[in-house]
C-alpha atoms as a PDB file:
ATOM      1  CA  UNK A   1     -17.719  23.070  15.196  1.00  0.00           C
ATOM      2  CA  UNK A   2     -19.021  22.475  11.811  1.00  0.00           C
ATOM      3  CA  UNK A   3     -16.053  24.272  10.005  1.00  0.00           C
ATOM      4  CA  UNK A   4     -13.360  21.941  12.440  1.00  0.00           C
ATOM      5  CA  UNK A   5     -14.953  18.883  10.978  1.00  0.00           C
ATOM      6  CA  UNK A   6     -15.073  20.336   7.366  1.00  0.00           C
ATOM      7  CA  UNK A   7     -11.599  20.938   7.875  1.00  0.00           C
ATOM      8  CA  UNK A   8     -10.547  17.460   9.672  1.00  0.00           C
ATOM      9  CA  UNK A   9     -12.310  15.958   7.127  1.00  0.00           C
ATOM     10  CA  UNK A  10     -10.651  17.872   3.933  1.00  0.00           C
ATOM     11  CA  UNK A  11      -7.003  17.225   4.954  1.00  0.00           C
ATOM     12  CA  UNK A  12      -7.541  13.314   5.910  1.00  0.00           C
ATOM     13  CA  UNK A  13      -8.895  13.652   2.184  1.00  0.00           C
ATOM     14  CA  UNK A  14      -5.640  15.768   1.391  1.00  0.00           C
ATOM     15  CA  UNK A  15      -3.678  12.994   2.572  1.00  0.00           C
ATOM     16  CA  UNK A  16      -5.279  10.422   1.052  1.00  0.00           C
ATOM     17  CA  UNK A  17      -5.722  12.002  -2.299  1.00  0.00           C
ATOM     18  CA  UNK A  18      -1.675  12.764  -1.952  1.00  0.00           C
ATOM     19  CA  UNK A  19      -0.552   9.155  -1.195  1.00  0.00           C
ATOM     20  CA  UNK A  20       1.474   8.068  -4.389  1.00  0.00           C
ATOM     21  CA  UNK A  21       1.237   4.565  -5.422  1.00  0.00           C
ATOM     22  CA  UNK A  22       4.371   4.039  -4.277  1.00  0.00           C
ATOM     23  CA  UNK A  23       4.047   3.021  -0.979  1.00  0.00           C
ATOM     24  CA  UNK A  24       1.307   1.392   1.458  1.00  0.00           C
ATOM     25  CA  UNK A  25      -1.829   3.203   3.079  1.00  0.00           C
ATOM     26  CA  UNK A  26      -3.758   1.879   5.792  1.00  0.00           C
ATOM     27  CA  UNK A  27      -6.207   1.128   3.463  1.00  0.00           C
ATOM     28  CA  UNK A  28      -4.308  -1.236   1.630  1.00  0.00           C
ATOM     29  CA  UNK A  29      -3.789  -3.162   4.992  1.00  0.00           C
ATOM     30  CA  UNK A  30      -7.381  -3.208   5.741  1.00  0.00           C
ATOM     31  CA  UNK A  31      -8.109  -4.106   2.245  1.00  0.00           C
ATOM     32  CA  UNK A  32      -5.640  -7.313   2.111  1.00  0.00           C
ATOM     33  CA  UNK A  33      -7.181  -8.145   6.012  1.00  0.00           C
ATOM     34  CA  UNK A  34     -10.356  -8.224   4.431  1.00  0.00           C
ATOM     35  CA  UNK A  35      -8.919 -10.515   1.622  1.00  0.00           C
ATOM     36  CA  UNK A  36      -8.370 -13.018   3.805  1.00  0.00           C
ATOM     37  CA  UNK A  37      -4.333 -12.821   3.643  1.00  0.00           C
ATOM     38  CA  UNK A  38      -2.355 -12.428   6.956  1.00  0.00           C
ATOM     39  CA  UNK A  39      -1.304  -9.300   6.809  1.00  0.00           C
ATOM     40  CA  UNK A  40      -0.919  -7.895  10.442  1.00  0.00           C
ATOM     41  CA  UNK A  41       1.372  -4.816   9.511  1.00  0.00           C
ATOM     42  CA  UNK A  42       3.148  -2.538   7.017  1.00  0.00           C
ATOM     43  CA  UNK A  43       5.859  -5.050   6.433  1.00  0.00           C
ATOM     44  CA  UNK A  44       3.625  -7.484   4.749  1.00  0.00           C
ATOM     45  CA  UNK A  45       5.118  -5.716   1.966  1.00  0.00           C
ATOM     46  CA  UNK A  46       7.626  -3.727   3.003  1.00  0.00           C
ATOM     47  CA  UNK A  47      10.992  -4.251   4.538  1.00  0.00           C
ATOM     48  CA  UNK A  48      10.249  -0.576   7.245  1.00  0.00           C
ATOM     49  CA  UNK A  49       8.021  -0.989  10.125  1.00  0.00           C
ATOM     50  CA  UNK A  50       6.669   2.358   8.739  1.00  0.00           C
ATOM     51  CA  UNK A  51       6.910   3.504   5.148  1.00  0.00           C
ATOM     52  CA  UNK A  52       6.886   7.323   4.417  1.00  0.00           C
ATOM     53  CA  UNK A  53       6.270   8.901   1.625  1.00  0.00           C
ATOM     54  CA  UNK A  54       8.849  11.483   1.069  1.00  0.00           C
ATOM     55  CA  UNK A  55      11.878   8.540   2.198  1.00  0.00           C
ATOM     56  CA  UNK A  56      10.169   5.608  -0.071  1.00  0.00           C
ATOM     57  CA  UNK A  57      12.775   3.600  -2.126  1.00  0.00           C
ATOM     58  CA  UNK A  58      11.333   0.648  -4.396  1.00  0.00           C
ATOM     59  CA  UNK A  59      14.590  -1.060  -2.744  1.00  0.00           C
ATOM     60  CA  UNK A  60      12.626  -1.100   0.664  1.00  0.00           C
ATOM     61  CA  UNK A  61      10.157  -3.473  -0.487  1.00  0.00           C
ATOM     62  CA  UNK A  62       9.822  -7.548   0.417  1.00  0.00           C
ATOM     63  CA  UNK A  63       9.444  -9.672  -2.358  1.00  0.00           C
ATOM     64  CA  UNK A  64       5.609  -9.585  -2.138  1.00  0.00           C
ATOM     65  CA  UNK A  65       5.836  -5.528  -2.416  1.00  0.00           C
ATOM     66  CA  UNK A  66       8.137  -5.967  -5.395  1.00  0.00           C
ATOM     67  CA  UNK A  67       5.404  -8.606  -6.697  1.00  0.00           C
ATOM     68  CA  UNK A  68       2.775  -5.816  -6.530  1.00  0.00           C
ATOM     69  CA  UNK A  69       5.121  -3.198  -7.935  1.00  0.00           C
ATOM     70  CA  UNK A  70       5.510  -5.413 -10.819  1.00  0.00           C
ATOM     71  CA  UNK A  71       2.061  -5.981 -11.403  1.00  0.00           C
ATOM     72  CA  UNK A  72       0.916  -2.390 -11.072  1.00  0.00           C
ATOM     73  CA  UNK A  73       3.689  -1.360 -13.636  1.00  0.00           C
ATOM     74  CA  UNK A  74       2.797  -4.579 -16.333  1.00  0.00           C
ATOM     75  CA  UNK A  75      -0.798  -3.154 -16.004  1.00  0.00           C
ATOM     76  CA  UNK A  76      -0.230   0.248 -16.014  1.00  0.00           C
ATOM     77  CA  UNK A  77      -2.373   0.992 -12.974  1.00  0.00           C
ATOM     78  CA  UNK A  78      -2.039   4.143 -11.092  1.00  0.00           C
ATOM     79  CA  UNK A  79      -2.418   1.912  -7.613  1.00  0.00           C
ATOM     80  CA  UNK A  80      -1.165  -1.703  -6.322  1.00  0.00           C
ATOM     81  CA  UNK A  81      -4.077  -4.360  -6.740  1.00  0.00           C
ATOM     82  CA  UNK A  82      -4.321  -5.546  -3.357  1.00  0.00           C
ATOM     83  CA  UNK A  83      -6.495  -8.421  -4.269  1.00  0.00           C
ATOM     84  CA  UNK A  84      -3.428  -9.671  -6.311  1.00  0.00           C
ATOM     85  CA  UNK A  85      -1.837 -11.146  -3.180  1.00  0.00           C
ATOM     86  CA  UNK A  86      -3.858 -13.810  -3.341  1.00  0.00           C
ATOM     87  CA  UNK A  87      -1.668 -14.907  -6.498  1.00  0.00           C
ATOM     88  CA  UNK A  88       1.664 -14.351  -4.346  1.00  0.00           C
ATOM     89  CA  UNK A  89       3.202 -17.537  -3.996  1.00  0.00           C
ATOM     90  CA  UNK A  90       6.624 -18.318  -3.013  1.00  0.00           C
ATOM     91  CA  UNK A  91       7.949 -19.816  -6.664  1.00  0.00           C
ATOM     92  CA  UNK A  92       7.889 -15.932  -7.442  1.00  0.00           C
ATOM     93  CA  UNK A  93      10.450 -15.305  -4.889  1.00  0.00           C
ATOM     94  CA  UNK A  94      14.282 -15.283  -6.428  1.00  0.00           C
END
């Protein structure tokens, strides 16, 4: 039992530790929920219902996914800044 959970427990780690910053986790949903912004689903950001990792094109983002693309690249993070939603506002649309 103990060596199912150590190994449930390594590969959710896996997985997390192997999403690129290049598309959403659920994490970053939960994290702009708790934010206070309206995100209800993956397309918040994206233009797929589901983004996958091995498919992802930069092209498949909404404007606030391109926003947070942006930002992550100007400040040469490794990961989108979920908390810079907050400065999303429609003016930066094109």
């Amino acid at each position: 039992m103990r060596v199912a959970t150590c190994t449930i427990v390594g590969a959710v780690g896996l997985w997390l530790a192997g999403t690129g910053n290049a598309f959403a986790t659920p994490p970053m949903l939960a994290a702009a929920k708790k934010a206070g912004l309206p995100a209800t689903n993956c397309q918040y950001c994206h233009t797929e219902a589901v983004p996958k990792k091995d498919t992802f094109k930069p092209e498949a983002l909404n404007e606030r996914g391109k926003f947070l693309m942006s930002d992550m690249k100007q400040r040469n993070l490794k990961a989108v800044d979920v908390e810079k939603l907050k400065e999303f506002t429609a003016s930066e649309k094109k």
